[in-house]
PDB file of N, CA and C in Angstrom:
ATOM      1  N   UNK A   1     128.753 109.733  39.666  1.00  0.00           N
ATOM      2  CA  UNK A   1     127.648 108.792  39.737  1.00  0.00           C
ATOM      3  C   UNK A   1     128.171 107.445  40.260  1.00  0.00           C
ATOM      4  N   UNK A   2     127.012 106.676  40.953  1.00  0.00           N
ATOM      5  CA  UNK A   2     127.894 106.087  41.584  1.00  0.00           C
ATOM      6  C   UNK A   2     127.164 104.310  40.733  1.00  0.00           C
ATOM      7  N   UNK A   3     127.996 103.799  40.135  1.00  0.00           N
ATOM      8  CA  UNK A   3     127.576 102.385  39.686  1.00  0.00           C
ATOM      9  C   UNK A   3     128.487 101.063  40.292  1.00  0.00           C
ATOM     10  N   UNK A   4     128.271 100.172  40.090  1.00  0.00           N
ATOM     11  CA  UNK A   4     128.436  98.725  40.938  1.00  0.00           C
ATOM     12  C   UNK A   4     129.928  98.907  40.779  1.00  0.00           C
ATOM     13  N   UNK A   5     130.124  98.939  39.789  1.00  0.00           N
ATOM     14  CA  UNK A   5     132.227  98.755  40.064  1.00  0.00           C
ATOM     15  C   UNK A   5     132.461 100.137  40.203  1.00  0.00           C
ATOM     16  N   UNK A   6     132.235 100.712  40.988  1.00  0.00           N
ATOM     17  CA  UNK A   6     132.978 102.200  41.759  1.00  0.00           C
ATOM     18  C   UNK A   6     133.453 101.695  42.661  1.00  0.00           C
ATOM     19  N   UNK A   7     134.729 102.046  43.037  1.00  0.00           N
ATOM     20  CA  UNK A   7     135.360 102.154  44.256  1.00  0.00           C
ATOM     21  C   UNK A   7     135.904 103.076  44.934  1.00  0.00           C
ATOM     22  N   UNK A   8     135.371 103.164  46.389  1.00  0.00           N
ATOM     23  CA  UNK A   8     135.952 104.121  46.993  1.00  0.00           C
ATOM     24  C   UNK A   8     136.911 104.058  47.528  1.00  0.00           C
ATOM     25  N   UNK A   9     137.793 105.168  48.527  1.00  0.00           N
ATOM     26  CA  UNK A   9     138.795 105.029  49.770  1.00  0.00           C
ATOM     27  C   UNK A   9     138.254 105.872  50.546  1.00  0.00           C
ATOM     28  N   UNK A  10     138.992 105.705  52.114  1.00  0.00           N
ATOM     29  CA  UNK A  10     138.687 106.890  53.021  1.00  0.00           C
ATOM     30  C   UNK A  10     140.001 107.331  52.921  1.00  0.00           C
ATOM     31  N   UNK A  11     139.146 108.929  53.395  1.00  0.00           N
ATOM     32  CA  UNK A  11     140.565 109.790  53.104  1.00  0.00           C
ATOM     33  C   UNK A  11     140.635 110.363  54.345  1.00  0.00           C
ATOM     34  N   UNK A  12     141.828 111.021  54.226  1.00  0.00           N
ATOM     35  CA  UNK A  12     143.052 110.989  55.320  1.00  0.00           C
ATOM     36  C   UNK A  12     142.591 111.492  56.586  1.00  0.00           C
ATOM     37  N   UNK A  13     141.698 110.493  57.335  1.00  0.00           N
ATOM     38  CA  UNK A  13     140.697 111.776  58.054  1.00  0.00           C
ATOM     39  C   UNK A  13     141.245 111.195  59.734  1.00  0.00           C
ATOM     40  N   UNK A  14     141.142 111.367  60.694  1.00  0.00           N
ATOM     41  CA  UNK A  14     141.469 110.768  62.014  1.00  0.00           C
ATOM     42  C   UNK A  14     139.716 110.174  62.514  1.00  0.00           C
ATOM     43  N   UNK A  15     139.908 108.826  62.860  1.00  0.00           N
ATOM     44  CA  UNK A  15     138.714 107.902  63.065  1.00  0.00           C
ATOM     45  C   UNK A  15     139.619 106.437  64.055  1.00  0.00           C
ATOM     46  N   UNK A  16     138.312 106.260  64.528  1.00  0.00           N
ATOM     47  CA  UNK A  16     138.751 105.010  65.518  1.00  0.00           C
ATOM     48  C   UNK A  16     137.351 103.924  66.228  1.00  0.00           C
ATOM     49  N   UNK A  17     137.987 102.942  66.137  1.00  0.00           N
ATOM     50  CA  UNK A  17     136.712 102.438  66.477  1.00  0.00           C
ATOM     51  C   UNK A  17     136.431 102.575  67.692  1.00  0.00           C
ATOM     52  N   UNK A  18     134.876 102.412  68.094  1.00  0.00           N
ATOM     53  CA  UNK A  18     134.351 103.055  69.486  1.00  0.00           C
ATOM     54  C   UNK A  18     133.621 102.378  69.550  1.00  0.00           C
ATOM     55  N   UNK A  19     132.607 102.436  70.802  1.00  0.00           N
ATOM     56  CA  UNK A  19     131.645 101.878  71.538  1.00  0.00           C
ATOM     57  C   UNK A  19     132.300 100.599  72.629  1.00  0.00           C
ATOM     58  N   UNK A  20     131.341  99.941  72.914  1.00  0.00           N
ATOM     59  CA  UNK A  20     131.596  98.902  74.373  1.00  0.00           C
ATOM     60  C   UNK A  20     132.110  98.236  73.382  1.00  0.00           C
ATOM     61  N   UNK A  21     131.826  97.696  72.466  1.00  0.00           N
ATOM     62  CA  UNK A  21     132.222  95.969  71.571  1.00  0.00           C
ATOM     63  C   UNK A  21     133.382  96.553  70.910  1.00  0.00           C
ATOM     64  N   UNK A  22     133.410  98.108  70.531  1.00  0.00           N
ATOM     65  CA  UNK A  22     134.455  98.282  69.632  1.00  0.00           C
ATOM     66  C   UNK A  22     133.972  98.143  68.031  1.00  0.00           C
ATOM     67  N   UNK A  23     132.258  98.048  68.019  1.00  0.00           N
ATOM     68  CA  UNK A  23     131.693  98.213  66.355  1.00  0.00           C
ATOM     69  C   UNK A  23     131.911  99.435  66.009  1.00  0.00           C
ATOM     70  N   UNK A  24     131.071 100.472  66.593  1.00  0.00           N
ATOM     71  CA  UNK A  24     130.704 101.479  65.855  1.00  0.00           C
ATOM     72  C   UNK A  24     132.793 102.340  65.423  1.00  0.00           C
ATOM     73  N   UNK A  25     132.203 103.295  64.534  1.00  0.00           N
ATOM     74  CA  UNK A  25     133.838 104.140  63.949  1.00  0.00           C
ATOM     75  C   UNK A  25     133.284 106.163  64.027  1.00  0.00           C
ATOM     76  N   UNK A  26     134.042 106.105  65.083  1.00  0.00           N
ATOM     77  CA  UNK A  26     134.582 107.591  65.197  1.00  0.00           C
ATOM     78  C   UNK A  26     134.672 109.003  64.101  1.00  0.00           C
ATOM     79  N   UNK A  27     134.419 109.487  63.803  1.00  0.00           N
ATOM     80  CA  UNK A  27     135.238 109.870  62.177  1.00  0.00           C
ATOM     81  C   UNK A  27     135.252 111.357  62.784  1.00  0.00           C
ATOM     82  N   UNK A  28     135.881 111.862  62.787  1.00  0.00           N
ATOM     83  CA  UNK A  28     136.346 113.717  62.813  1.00  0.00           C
ATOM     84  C   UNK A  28     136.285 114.204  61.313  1.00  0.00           C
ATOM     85  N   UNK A  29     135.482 114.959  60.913  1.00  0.00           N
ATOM     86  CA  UNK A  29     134.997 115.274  59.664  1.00  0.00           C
ATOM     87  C   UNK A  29     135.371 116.644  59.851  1.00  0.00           C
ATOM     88  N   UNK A  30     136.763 117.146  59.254  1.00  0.00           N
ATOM     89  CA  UNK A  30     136.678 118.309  59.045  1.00  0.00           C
ATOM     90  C   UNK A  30     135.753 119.802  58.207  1.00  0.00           C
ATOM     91  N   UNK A  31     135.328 118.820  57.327  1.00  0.00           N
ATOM     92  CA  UNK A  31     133.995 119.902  56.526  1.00  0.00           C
ATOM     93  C   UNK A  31     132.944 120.424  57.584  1.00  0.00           C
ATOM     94  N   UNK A  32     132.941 119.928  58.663  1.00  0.00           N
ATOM     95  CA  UNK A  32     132.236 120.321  59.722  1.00  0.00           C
ATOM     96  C   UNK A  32     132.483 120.517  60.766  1.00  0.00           C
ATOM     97  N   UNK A  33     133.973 120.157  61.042  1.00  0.00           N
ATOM     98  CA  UNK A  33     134.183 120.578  62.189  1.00  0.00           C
ATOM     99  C   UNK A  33     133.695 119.624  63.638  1.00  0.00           C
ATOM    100  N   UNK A  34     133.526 118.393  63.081  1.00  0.00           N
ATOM    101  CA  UNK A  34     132.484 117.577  64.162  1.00  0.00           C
ATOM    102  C   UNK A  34     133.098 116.359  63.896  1.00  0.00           C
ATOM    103  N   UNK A  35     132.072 115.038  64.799  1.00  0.00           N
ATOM    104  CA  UNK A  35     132.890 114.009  64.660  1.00  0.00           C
ATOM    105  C   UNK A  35     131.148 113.637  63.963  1.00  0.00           C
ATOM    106  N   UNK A  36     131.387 112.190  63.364  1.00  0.00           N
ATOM    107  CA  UNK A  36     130.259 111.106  63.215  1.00  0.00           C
ATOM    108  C   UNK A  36     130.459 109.875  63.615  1.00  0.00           C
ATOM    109  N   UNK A  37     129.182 109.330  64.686  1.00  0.00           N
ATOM    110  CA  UNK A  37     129.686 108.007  64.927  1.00  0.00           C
ATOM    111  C   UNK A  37     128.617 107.312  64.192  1.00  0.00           C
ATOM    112  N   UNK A  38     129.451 106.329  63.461  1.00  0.00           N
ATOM    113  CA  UNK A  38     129.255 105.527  62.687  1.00  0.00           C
ATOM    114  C   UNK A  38     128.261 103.891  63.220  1.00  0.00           C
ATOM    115  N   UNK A  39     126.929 103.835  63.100  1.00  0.00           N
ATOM    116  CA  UNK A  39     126.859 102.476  63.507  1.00  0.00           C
ATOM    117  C   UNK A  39     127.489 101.400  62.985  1.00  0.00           C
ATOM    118  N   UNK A  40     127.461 100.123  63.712  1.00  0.00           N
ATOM    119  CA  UNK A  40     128.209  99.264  63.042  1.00  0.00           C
ATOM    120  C   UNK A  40     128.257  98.612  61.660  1.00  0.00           C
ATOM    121  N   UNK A  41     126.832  98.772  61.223  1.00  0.00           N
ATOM    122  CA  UNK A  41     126.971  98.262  59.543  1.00  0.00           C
ATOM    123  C   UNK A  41     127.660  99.489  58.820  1.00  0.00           C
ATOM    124  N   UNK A  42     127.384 101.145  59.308  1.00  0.00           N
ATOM    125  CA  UNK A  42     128.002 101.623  58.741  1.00  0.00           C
ATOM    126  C   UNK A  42     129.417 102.133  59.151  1.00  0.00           C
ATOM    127  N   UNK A  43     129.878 101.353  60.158  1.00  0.00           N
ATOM    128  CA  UNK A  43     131.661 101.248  60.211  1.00  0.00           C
ATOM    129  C   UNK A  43     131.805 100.127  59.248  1.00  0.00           C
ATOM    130  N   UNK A  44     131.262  98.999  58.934  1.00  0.00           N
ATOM    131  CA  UNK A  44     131.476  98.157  57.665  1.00  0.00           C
ATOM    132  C   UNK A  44     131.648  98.671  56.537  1.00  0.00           C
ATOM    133  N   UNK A  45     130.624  99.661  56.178  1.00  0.00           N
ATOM    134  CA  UNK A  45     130.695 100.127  54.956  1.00  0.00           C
ATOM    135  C   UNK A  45     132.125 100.990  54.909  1.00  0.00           C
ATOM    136  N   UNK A  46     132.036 102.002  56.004  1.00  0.00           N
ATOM    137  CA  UNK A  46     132.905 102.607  55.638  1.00  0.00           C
ATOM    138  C   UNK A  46     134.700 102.374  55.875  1.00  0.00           C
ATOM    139  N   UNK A  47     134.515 100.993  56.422  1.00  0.00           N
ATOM    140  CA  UNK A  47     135.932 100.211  56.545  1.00  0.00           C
ATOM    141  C   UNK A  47     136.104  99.617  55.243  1.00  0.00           C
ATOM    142  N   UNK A  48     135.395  99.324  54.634  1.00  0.00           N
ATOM    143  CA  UNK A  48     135.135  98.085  53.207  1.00  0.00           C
ATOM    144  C   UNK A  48     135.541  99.423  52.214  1.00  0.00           C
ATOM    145  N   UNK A  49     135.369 100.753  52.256  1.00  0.00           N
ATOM    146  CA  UNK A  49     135.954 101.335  51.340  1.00  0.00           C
ATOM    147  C   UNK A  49     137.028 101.365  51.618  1.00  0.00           C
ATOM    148  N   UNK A  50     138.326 101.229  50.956  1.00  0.00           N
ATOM    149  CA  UNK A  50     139.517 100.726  51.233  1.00  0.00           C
ATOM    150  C   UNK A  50     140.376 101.164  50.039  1.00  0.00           C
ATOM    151  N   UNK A  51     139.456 101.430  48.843  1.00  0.00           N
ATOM    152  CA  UNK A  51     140.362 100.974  47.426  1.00  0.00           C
ATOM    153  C   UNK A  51     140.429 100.129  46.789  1.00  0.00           C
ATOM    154  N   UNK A  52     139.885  98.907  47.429  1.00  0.00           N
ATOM    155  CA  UNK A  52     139.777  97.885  47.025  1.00  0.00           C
ATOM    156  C   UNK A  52     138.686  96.839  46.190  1.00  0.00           C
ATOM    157  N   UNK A  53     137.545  97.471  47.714  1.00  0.00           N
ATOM    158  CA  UNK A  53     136.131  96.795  47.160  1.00  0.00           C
ATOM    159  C   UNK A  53     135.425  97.536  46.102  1.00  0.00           C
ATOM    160  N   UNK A  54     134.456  96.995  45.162  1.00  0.00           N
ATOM    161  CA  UNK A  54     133.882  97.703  44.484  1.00  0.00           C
ATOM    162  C   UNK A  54     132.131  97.782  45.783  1.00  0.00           C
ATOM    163  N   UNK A  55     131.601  98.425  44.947  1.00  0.00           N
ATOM    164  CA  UNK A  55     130.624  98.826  45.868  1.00  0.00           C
ATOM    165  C   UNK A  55     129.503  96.823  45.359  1.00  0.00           C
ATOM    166  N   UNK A  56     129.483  96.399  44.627  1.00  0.00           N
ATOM    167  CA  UNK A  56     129.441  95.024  44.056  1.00  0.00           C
ATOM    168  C   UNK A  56     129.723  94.051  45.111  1.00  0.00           C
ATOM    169  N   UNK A  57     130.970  94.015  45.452  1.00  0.00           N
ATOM    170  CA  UNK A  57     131.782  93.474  46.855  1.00  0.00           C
ATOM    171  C   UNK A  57     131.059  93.786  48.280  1.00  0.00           C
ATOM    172  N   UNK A  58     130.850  95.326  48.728  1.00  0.00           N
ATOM    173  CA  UNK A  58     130.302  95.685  49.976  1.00  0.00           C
ATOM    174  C   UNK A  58     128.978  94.971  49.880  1.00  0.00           C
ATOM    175  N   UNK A  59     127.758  95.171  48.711  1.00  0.00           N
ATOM    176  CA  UNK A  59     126.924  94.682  48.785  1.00  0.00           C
ATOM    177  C   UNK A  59     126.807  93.303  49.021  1.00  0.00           C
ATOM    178  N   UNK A  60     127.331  92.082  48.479  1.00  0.00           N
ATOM    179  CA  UNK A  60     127.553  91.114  48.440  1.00  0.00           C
ATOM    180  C   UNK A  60     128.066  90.472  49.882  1.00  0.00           C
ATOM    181  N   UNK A  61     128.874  91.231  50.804  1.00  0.00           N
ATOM    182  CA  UNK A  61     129.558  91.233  52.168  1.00  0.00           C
ATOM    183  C   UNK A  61     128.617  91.183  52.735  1.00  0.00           C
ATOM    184  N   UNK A  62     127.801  92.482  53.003  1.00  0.00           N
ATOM    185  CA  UNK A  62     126.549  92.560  53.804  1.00  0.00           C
ATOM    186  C   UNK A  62     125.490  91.536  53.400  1.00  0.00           C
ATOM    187  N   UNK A  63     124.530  91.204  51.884  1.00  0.00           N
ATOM    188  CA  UNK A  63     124.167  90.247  52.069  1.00  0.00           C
ATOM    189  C   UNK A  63     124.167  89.263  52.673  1.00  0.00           C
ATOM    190  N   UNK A  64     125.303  88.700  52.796  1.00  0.00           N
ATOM    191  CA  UNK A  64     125.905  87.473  53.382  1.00  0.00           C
ATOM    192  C   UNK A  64     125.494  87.532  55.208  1.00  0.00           C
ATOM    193  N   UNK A  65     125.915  88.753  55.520  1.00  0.00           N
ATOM    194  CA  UNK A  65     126.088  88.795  57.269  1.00  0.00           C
ATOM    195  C   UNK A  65     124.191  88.924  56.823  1.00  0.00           C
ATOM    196  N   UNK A  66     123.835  89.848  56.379  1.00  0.00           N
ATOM    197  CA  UNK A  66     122.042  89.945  56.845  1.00  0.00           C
ATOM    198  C   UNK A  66     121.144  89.898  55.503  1.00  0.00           C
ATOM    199  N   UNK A  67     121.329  88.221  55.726  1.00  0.00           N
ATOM    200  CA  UNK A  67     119.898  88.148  54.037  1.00  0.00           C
ATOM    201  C   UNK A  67     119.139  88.471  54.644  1.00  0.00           C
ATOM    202  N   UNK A  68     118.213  88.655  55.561  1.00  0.00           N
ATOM    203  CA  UNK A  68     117.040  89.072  55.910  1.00  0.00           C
ATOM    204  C   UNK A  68     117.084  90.818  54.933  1.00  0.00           C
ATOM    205  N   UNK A  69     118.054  91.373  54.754  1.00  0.00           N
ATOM    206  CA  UNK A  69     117.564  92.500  54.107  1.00  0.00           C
ATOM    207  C   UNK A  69     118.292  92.756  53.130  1.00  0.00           C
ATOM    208  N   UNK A  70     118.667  91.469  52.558  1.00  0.00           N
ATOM    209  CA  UNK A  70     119.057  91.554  51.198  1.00  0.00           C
ATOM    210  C   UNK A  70     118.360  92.453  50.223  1.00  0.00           C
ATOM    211  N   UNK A  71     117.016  92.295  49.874  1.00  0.00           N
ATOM    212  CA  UNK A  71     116.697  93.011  49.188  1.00  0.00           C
ATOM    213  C   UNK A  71     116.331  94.650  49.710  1.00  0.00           C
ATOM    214  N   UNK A  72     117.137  95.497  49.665  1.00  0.00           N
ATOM    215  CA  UNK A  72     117.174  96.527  50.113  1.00  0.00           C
ATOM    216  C   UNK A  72     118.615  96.724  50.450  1.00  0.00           C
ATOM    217  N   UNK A  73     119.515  95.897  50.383  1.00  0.00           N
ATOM    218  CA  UNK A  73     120.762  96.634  50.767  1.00  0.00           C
ATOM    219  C   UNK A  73     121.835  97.443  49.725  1.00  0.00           C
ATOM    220  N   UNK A  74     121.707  97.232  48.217  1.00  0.00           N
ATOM    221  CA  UNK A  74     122.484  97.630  47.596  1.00  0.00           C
ATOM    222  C   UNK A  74     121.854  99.460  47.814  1.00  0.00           C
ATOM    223  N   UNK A  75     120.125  99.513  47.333  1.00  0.00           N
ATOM    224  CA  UNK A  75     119.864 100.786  47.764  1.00  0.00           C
ATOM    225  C   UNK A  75     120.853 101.815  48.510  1.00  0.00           C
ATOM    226  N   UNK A  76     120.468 101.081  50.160  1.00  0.00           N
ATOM    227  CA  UNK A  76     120.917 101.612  51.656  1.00  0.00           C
ATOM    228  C   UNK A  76     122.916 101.815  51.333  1.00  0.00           C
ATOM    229  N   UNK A  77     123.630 101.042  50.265  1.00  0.00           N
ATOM    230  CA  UNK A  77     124.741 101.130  50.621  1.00  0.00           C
ATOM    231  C   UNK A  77     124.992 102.211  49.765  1.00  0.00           C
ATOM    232  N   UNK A  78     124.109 102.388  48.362  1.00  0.00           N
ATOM    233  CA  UNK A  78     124.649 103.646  47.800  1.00  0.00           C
ATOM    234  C   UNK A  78     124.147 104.453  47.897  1.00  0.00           C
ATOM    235  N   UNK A  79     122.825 104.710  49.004  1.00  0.00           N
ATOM    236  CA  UNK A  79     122.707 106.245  49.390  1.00  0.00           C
ATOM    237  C   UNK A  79     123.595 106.308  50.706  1.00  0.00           C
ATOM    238  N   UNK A  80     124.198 105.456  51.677  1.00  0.00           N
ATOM    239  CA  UNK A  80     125.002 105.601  52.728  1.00  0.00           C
ATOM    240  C   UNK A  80     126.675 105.963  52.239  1.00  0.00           C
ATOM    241  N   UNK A  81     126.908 105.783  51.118  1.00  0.00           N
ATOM    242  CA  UNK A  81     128.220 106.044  50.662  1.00  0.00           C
ATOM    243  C   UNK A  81     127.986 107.717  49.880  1.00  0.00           C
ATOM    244  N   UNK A  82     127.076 107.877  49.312  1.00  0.00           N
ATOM    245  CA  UNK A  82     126.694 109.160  48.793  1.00  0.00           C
ATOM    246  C   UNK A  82     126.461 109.960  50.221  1.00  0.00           C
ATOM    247  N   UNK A  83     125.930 109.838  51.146  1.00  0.00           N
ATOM    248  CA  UNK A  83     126.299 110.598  52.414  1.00  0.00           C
ATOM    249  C   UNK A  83     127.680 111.042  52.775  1.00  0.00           C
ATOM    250  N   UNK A  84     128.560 109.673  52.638  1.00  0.00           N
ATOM    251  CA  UNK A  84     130.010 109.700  53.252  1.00  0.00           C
ATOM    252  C   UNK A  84     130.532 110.676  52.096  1.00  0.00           C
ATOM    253  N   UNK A  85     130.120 110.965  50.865  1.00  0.00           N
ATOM    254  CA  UNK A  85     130.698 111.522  50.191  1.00  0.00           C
ATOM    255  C   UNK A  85     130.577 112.867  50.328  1.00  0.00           C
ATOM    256  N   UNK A  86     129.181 113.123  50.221  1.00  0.00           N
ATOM    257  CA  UNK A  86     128.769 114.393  50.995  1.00  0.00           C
ATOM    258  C   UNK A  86     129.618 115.130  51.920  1.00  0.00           C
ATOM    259  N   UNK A  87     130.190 114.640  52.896  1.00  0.00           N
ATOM    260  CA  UNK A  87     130.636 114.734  53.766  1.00  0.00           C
ATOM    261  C   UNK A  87     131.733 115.161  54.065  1.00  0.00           C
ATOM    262  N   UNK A  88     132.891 114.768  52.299  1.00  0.00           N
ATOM    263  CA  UNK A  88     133.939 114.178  52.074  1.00  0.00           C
ATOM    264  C   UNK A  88     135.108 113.345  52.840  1.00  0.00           C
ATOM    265  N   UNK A  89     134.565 112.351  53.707  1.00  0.00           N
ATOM    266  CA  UNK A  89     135.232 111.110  54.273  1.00  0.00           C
ATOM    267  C   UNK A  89     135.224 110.029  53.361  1.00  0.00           C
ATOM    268  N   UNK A  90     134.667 110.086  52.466  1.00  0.00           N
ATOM    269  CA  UNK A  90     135.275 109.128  51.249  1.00  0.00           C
ATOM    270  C   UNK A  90     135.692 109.607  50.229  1.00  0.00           C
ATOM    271  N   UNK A  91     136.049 109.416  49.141  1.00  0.00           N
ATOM    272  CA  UNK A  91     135.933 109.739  47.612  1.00  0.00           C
ATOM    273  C   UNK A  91     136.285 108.421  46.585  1.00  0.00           C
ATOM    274  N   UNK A  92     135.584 108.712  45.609  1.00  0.00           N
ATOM    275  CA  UNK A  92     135.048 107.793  44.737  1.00  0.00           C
ATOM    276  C   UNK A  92     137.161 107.637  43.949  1.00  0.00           C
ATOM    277  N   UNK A  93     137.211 106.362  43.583  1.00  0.00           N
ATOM    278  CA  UNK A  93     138.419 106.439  42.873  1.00  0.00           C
ATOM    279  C   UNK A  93     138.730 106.189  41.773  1.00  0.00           C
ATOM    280  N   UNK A  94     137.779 105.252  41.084  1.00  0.00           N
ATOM    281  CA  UNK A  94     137.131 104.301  39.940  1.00  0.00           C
ATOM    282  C   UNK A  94     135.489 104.704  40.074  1.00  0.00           C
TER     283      UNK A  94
END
């Protein structure tokens, strides 16, 4: 379950950042056999899992870059991290 001080990491997966600017992130997801490209808020998210941040922190990050959708972002970050988990390109560590 996923609550405000969870923290994730990405795991050991091969990813790179892509597109013209260099936002969006690459990810080769072996559970599928495929890649996912990541838009750029969600190469944030999934750079900000680290080990470090709590999911408290990511929310608080993004606020900052887009109050316009502050209210709605803690939602969007823990069903977008419950995807990555899905997925298993993250896992929860705390």
């Amino acid at each position: 379950m996923i609550v405000e001080n969870s923290i994730f990491m990405r795991r050991n997966l091969m990813w790179r950042w892509d597109g013209e600017q260099g936002k969006h992130v690459l990810v080769g997801v072996p559970k599928t056999r495929s890649a996912h490209m990541l838009n750029p808020i969600g190469a944030k998210i999934f750079i900000l899992c680290d080990g470090k941040h709590t999911i408290t922190d990511i929310v608080s990050i993004l606020k900052e870059e887009f109050p316009e959708a502050a209210y709605r972002i803690s939602d969007d970050v823990i069903r977008f991290i419950e995807y990555l988990c899905s997925l298993e390109i993250v896992e929860q560590i705390r």
